[in-house]
Protein backbone atom coordinates (compact mmCIF):
# COMPACT_ATOMS: atom_id res chain seq x y z
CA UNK A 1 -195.75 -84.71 98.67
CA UNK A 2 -195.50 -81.04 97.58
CA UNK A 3 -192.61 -80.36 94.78
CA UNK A 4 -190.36 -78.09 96.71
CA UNK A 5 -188.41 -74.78 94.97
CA UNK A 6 -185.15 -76.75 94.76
CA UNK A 7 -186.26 -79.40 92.58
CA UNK A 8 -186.57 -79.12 88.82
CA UNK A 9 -186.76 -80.71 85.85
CA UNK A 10 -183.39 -80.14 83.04
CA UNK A 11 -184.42 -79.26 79.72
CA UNK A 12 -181.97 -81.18 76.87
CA UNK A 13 -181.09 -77.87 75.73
CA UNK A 14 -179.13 -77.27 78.46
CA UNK A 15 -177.57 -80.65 78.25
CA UNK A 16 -176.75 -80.36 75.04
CA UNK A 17 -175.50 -76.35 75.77
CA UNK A 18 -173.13 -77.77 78.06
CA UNK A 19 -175.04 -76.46 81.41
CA UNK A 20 -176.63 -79.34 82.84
CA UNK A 21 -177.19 -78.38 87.02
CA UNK A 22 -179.02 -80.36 89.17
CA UNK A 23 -181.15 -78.87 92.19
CA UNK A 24 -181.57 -81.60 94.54
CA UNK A 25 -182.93 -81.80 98.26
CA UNK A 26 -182.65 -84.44 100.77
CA UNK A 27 -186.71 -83.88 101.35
CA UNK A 28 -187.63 -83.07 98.15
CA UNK A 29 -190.01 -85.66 95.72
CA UNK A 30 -186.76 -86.44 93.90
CA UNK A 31 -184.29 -87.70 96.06
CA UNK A 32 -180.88 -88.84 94.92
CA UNK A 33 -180.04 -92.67 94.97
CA UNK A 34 -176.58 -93.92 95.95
CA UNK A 35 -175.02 -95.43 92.97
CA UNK A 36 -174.17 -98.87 92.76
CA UNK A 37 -170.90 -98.64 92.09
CA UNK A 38 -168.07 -96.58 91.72
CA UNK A 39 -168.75 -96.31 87.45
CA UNK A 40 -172.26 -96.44 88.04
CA UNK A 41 -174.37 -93.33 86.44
CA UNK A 42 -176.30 -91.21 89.31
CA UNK A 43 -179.88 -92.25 89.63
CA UNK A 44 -182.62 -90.14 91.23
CA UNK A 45 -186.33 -90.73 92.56
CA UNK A 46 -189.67 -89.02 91.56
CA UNK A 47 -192.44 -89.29 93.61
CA UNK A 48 -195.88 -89.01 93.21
CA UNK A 49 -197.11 -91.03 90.32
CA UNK A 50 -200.52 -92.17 90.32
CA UNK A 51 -203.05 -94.46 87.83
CA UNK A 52 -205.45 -92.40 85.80
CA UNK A 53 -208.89 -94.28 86.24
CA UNK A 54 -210.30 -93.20 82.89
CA UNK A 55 -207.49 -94.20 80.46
CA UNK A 56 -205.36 -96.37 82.26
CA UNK A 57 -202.30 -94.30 82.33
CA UNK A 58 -199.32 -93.55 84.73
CA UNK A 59 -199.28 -90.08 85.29
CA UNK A 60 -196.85 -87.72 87.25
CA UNK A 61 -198.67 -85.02 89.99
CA UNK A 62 -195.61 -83.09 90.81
CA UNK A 63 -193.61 -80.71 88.61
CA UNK A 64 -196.78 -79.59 86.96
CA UNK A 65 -195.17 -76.61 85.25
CA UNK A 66 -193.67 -79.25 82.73
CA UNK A 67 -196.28 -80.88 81.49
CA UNK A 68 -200.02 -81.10 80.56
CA UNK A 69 -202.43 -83.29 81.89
CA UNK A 70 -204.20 -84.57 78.74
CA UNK A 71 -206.27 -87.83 79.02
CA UNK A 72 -207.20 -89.48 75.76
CA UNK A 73 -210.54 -89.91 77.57
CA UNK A 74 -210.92 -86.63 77.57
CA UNK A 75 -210.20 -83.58 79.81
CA UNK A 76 -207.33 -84.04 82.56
CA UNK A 77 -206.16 -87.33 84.16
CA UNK A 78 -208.14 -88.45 87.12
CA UNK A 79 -206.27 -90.36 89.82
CA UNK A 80 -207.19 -93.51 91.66
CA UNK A 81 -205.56 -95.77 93.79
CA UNK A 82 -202.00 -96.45 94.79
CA UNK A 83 -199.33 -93.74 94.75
CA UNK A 84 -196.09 -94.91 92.42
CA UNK A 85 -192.38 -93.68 92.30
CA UNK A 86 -190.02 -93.82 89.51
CA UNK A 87 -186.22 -94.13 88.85
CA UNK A 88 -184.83 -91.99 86.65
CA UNK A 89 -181.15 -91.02 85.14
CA UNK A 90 -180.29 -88.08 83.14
CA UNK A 91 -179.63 -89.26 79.63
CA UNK A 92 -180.05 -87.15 76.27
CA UNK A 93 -179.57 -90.76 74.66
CA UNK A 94 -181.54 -93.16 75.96
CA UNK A 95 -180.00 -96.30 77.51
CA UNK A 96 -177.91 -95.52 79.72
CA UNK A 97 -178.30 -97.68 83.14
CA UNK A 98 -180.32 -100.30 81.49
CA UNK A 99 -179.32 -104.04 82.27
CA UNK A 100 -180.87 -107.65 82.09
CA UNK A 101 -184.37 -105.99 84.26
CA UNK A 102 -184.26 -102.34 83.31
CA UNK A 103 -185.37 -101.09 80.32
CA UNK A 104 -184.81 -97.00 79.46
CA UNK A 105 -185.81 -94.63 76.90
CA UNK A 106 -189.06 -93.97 79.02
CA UNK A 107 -189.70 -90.15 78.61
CA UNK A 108 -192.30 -87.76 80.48
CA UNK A 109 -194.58 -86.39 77.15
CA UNK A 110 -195.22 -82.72 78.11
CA UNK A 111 -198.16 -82.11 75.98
CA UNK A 112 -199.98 -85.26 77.49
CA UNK A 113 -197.96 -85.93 80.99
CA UNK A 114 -198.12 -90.18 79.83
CA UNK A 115 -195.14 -91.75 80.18
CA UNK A 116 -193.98 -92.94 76.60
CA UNK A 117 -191.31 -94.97 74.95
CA UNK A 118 -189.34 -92.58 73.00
CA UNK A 119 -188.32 -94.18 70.54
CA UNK A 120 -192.43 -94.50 69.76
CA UNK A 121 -192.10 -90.55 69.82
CA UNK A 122 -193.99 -90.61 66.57
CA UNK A 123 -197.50 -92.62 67.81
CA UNK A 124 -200.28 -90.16 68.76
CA UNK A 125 -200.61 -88.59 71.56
CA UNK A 126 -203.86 -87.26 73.48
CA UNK A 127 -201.90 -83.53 73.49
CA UNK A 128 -202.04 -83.47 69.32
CA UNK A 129 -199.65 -84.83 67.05
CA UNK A 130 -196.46 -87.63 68.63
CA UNK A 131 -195.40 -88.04 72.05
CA UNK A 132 -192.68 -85.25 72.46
CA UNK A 133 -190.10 -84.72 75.54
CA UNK A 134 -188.06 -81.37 77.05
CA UNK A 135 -186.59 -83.08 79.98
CA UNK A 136 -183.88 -85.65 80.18
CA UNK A 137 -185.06 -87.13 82.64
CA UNK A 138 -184.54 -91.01 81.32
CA UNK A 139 -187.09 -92.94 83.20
CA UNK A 140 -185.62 -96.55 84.02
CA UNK A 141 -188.37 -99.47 84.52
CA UNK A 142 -187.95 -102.84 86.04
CA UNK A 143 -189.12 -105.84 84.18
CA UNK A 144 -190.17 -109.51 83.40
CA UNK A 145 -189.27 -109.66 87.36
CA UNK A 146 -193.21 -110.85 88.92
CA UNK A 147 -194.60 -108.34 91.52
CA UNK A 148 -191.95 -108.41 94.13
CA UNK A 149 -193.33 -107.13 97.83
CA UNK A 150 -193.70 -103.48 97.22
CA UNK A 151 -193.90 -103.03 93.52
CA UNK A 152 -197.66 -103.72 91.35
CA UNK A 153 -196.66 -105.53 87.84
CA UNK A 154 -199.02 -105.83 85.10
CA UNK A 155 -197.74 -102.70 83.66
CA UNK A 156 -196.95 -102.74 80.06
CA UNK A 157 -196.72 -101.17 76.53
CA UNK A 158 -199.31 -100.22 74.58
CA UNK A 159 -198.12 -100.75 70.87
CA UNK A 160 -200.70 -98.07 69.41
CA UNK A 161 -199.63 -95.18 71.21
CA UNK A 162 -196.32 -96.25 73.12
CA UNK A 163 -197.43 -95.12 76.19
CA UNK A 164 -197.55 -97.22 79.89
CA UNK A 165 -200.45 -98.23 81.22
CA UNK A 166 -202.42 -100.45 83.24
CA UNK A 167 -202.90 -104.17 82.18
CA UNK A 168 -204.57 -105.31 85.00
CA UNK A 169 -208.28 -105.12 83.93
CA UNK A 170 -207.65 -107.33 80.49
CA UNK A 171 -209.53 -110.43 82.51
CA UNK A 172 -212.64 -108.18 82.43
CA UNK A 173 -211.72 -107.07 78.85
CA UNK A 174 -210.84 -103.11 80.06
CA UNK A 175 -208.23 -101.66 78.18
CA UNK A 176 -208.80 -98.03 79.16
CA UNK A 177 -208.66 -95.15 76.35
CA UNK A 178 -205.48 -94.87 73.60
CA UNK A 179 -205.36 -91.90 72.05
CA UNK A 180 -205.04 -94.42 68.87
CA UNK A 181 -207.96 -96.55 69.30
CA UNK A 182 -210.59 -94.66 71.14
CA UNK A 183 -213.24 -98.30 71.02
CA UNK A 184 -211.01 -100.76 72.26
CA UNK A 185 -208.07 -98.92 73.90
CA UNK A 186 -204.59 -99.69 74.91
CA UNK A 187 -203.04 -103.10 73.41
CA UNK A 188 -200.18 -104.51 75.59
CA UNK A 189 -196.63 -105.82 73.82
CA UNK A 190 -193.59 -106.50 74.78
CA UNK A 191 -192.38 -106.77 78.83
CA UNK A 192 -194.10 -107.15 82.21
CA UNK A 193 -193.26 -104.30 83.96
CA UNK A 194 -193.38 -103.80 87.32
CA UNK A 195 -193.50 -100.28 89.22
CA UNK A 196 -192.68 -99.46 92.72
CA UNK A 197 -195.13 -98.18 95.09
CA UNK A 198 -194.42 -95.39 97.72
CA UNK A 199 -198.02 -95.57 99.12
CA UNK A 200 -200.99 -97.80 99.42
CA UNK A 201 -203.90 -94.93 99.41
């Protein structure tokens, strides 16, 4: 689904400046979600996240004026298969909505467009240098929870470069390509995670 004019990204300067505005449309890829209760932070939806077939990687293919599509494999992410959406809160933190299932601090890396732990700003990144962030966009993922009906697990964190990727292939010893470890790629720690999907393509 196209990104429509109305629907932007906030930079943490203008969090931190005082002038946070959100610009959100009913149709547009990031829809607002109705909070679960009255003290409940707003949560929104982005659309359009897909698996990059050469590293491994969940990348975003809307808001491309935020972000650059750098595969540690080399040259831009290529997409294949299913088409993902994630939750997301705005949080300069990091933290905020998480509970028993939901772990945040998962940012959008701008030079790289992986989706990275922040706190692992410092690991390399395929873009040069660490992982880095401009939005606060705090992206909010569900875990240790199976593969419920509608959602792919198998998702996890690769320690090296503490960025999400793909698990899926370990049975046939594929790891795809960490911008850490460019012979035997990603290395899964920590929690099962478990993404939604918005549709099976």
């Amino acid at each position: 689904m196209p990104e429509e004019s109305g629907s932007r990204w906030l930079p943490r300067r203008s969090v931190l400046a005082g002038a946070v505005a959100l610009s959100i449309s009913a149709v547009a890829v990031e829809s607002v979600l109705a909070p679960t209760g009255a003290a409940a932070e707003p949560r929104y939806t982005m659309d359009g996240w897909r698996f990059c077939v050469k590293c491994f990687e969940l990348f975003p293919t809307t808001n491309t004026t935020y972000y650059k599509s750098v595969c540690p494999a080399g040259g831009s992410h290529q997409a294949a298969g299913w088409t993902f959406r994630l939750t997301y809160n705005v949080s300069v933190a990091g933290g905020d909505g998480e509970d028993a299932h939901t772990q945040g601090n998962w940012r959008l890396c701008w030079k790289c467009a992986a989706v990275f732990w922040a706190p692992g700003s410092s690991k390399p990144c395929a873009g040069g240098g660490g992982h880095d962030y401009v939005s606060t966009a705090q992206f909010l993922l569900p875990f240790n929870i199976g593969q419920p009906a509608g959602m792919q697990n198998q998702w996890r964190f690769c320690f090296k470069c503490s960025a999400l990727f793909y698990n899926g292939y370990a049975y046939r010893g594929e790891y795809g390509r960490c911008p850490y470890d460019y012979i035997w790629g990603h290395t899964a720690a920590g929690y099962d995670f478990a993404i939604p999907v918005s549709a099976y393509t």
